[in-house]
Protein backbone atom coordinates (compact mmCIF):
# COMPACT_ATOMS: atom_id res chain seq x y z
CA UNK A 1 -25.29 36.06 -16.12
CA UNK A 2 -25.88 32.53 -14.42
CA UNK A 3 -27.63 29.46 -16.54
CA UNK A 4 -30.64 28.26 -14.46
CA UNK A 5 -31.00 24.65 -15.28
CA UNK A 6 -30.11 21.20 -14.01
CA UNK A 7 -28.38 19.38 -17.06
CA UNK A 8 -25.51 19.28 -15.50
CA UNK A 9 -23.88 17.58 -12.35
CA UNK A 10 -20.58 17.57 -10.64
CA UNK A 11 -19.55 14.48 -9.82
CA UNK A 12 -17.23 13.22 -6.95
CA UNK A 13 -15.11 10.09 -7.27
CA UNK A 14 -12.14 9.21 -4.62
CA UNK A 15 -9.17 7.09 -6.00
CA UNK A 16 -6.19 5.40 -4.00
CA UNK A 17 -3.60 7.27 -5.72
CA UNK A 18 -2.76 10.67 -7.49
CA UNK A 19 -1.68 8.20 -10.39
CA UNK A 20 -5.09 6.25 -10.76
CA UNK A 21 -6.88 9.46 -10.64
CA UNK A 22 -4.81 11.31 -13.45
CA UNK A 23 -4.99 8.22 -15.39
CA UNK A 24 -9.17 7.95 -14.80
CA UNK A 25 -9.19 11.72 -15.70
CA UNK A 26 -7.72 11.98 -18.94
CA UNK A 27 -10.02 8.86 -19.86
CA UNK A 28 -13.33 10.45 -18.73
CA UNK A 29 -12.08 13.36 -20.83
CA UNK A 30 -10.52 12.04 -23.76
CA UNK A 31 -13.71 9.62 -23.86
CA UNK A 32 -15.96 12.77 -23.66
CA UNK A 33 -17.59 11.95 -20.55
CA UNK A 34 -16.53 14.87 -18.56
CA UNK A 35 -15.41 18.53 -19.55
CA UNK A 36 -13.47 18.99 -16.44
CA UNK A 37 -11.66 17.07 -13.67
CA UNK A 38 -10.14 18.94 -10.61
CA UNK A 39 -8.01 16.40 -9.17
CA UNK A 40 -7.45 17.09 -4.86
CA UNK A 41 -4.80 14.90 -3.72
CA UNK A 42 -4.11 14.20 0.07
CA UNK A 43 -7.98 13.62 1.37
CA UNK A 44 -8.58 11.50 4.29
CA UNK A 45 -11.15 9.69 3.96
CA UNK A 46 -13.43 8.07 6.84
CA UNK A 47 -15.91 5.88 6.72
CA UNK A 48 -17.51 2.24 7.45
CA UNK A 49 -16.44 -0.87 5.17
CA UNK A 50 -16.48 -4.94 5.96
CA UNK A 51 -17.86 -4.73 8.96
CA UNK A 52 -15.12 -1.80 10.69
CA UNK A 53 -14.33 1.88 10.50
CA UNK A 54 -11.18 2.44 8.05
CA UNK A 55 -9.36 5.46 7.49
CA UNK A 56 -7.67 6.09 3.97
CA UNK A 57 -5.29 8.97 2.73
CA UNK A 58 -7.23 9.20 -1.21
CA UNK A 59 -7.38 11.52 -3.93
CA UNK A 60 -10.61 13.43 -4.85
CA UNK A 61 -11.76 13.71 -8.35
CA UNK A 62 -14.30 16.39 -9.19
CA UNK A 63 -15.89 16.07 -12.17
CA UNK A 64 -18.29 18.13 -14.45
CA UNK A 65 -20.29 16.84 -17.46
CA UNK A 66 -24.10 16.75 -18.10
CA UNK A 67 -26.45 14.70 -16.18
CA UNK A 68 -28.01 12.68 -18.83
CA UNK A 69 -24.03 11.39 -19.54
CA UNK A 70 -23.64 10.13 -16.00
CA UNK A 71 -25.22 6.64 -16.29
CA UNK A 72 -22.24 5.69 -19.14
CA UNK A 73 -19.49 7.74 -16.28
CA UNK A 74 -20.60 5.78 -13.89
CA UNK A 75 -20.12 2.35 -15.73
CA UNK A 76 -17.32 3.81 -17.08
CA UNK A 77 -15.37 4.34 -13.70
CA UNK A 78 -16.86 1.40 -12.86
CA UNK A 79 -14.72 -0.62 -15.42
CA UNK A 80 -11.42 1.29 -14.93
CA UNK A 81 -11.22 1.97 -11.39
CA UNK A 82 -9.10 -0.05 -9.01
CA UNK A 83 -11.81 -0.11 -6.63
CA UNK A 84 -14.27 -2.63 -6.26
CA UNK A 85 -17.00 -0.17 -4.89
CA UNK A 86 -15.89 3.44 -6.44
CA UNK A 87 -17.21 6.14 -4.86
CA UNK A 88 -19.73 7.83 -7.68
CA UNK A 89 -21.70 10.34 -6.48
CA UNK A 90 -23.46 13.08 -8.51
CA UNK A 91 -24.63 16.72 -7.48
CA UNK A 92 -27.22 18.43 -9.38
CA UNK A 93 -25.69 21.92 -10.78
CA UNK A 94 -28.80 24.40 -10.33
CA UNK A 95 -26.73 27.39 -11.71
CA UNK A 96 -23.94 28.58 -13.49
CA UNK A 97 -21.92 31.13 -15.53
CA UNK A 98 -23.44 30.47 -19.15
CA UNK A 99 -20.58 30.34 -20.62
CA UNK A 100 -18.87 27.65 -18.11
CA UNK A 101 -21.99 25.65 -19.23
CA UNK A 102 -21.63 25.77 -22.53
CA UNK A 103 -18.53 24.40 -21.96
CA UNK A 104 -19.73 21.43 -20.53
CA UNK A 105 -22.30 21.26 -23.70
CA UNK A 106 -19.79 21.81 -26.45
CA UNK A 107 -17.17 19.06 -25.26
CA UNK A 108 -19.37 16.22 -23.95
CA UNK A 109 -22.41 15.77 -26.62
CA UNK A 110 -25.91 14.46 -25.26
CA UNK A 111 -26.82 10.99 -24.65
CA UNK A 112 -27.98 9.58 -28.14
């Protein structure tokens, strides 16, 4: 049976090596910020930066953990990243398996 509800988000953040993003996902873990990090290494990435079109071979992070947690992620990757403009980007989760969810709920407690 699927959970209907929007506490949650998945959360994508690139990194310039397979290295930096192991390293920033056993912190968002260990710190209790996310349940779960996929880690997808050899991305290309795209896109428009200082004024001209770049093209980057990155790692992807995918990351689950409840929406009201993602402000502190955010900062969080903020301070630890090599980057000086991560990419954070959060995606609402409008369904899941229940017990998936709970997951998410049981490792990484609500914002206080």
């Amino acid at each position: 049976m699927e959970k209907m509800m929007e506490e949650h988000v998945v959360v994508y953040v690139t990194a310039g090596s397979e290295q930096e993003a192991e390293t920033l996902s056993h912190g968002l873990v260990t710190e209790k910020l996310a349940f779960c990090v996929n880690v997808v290494p050899a991305i290309k990435s795209y896109y428009h930066w200082d004024g001209k079109m770049n093209v980057d071979a990155e790692v992807l992070m995918i990351i689950k953990t409840r929406r009201d947690r993602f402000d502190e992620l955010k900062q969080w990757v903020s301070e630890h990243h090599s980057y000086d403009v991560p990419e954070v980007i959060a995606l609402p989760v409008v369904a899941g398996l229940d017990a998936y969810l709970q997951g998410i709920d049981d490792w990484v407690p609500p914002k206080k």
